[in-house]
Protein backbone atom coordinates (compact mmCIF):
# COMPACT_ATOMS: atom_id res chain seq x y z
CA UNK A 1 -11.49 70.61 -24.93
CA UNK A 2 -10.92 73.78 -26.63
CA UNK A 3 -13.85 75.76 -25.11
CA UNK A 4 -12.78 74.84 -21.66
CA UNK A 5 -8.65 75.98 -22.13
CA UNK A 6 -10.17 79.17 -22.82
CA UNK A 7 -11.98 79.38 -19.97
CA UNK A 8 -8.86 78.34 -17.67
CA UNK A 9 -7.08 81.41 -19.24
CA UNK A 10 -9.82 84.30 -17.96
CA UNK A 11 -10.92 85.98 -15.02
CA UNK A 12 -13.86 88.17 -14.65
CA UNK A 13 -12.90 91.35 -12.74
CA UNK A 14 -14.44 94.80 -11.41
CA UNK A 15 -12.46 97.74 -12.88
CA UNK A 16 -10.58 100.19 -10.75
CA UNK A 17 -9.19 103.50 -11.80
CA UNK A 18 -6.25 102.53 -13.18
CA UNK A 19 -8.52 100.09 -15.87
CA UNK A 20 -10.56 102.74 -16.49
CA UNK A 21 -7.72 104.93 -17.48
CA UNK A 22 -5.73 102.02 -19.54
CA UNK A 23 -9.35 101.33 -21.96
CA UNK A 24 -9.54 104.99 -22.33
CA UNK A 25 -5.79 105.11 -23.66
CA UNK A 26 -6.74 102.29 -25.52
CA UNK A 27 -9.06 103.82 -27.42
CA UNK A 28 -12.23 101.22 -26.04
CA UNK A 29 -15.51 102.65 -25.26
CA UNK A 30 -15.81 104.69 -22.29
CA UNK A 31 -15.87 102.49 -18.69
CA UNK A 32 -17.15 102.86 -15.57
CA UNK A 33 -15.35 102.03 -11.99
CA UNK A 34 -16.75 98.83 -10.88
CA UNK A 35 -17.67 98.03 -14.38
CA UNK A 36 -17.09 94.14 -15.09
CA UNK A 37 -14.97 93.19 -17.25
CA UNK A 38 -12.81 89.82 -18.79
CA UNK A 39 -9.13 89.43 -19.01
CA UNK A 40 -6.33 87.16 -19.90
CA UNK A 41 -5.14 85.84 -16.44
CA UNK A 42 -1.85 85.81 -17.56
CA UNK A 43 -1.29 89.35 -18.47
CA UNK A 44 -3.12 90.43 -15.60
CA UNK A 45 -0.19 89.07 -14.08
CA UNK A 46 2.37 90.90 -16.08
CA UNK A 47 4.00 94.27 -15.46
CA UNK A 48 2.17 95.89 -18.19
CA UNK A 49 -1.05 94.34 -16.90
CA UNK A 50 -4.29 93.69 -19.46
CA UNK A 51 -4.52 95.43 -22.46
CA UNK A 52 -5.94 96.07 -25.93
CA UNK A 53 -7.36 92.45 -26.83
CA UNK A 54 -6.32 91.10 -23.62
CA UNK A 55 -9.30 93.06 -21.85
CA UNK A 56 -12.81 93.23 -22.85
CA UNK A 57 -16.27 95.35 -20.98
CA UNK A 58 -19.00 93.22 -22.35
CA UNK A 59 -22.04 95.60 -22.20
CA UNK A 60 -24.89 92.85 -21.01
CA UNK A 61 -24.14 89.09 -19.83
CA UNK A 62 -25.57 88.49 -22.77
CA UNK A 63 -22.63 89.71 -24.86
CA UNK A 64 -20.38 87.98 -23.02
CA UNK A 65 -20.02 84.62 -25.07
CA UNK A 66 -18.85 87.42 -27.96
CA UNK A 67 -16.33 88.73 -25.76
CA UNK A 68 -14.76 85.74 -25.01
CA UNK A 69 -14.95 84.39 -28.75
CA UNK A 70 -13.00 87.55 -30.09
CA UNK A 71 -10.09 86.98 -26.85
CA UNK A 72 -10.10 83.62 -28.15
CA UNK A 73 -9.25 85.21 -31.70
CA UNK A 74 -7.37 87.96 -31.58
CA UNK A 75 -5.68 87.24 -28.50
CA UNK A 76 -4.82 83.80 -26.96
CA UNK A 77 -2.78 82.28 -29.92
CA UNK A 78 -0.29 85.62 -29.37
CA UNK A 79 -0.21 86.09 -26.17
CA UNK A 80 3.40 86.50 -24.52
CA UNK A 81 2.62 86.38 -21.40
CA UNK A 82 0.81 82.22 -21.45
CA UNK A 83 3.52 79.94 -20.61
CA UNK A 84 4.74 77.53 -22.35
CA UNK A 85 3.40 74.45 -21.09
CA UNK A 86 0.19 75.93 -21.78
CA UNK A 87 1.11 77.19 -25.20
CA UNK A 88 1.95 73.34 -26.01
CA UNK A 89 -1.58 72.26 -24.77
CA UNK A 90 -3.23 74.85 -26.83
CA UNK A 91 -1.00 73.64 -29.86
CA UNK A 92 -2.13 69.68 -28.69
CA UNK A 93 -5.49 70.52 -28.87
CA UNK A 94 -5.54 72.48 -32.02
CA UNK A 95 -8.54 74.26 -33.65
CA UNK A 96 -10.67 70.95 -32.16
CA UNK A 97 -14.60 70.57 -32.12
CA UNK A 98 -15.74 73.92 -30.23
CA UNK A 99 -19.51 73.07 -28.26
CA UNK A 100 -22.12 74.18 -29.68
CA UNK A 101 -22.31 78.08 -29.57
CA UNK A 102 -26.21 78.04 -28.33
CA UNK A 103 -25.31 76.10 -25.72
CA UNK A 104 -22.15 78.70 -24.65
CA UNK A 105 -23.65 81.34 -25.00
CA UNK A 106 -26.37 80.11 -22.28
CA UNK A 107 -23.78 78.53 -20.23
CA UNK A 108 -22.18 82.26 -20.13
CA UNK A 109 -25.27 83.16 -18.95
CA UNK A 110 -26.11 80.98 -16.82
CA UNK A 111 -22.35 81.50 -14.98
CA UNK A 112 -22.67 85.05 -14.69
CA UNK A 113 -25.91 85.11 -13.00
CA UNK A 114 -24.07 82.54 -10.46
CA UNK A 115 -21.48 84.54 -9.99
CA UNK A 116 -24.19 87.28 -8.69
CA UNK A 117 -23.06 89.54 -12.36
CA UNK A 118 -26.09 91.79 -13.16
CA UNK A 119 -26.82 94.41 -16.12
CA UNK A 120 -27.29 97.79 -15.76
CA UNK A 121 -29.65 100.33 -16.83
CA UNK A 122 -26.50 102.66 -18.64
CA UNK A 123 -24.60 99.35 -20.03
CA UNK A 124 -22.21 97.57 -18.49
CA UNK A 125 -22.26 94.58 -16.47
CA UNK A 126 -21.77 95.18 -12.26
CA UNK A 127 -21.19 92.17 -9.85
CA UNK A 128 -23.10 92.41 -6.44
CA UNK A 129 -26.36 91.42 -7.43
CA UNK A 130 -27.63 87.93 -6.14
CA UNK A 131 -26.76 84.63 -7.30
CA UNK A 132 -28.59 82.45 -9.61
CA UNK A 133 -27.80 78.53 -9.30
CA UNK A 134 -27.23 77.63 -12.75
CA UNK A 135 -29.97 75.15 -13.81
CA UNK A 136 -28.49 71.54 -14.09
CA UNK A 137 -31.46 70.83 -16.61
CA UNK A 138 -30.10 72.54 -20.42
CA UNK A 139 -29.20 76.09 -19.10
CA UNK A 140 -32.56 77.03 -18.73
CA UNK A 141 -33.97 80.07 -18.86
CA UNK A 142 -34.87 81.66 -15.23
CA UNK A 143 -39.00 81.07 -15.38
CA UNK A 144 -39.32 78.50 -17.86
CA UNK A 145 -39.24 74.52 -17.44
């Protein structure tokens, strides 16, 4: 479905100099080294590398679901850089039936805590921290049944 092409076409990533650099060229709020971030797998690939809507810094796990949403938007339809196999299954799939966005927004969540991705006290989102399993039972909250 829809929801899951998307997630095929990002990575999660820590931030080195040179992305620090590129979001303050483009004009994005200011970022940290070893800040986590999202990006378009396939212009992380190019030569001129993520940028603009390619790249977000969500500034909590939390926001992540939003970050994805706008790549989705502004980005994925446009991108030069997806090839064209994929372009064609994007095209096959169309607009289609998008999951519930309560239940995304958890699952984004849920996946980042997995992935050991932690919030910190300045904003920003750093990877490090321990792992969560992700609850097989509805995306639950941590603490509550």
């Amino acid at each position: 479905d829809t929801d899951c092409f998307v997630r095929n076409n990002i990575e999660v990533f820590s931030s080195k100099q040179s992305d620090v650099e590129n979001a303050a060229a483009d004009r994005k709020y200011p970022i940290k080294i070893g800040q986590v971030g999202i990006r378009c797998v396939h212009c992380a690939k190019a030569a001129n590398k993520a940028r603009g809507a390619a790249v977000s810094y969500p500034y909590s796990i939390s926001g992540i679901y939003e970050s994805v949403r706008e790549f989705q938007r502004l980005h994925l339809d446009t991108c030069q850089n997806v090839p064209q196999d994929l372009r064609d299954a994007s095209d096959e799939l169309g607009s289609g039936a998008a999951s519930l966005s309560s239940v995304l927004r958890r699952y984004y969540v849920q996946a980042a805590r997995a992935l050991g991705l932690f919030d910190t006290q300045d904003g920003g989102i750093r990877a490090g921290g321990e792992p969560v399993p992700m609850s097989m039972a509805g995306f639950q909250t941590p603490g509550r049944e």
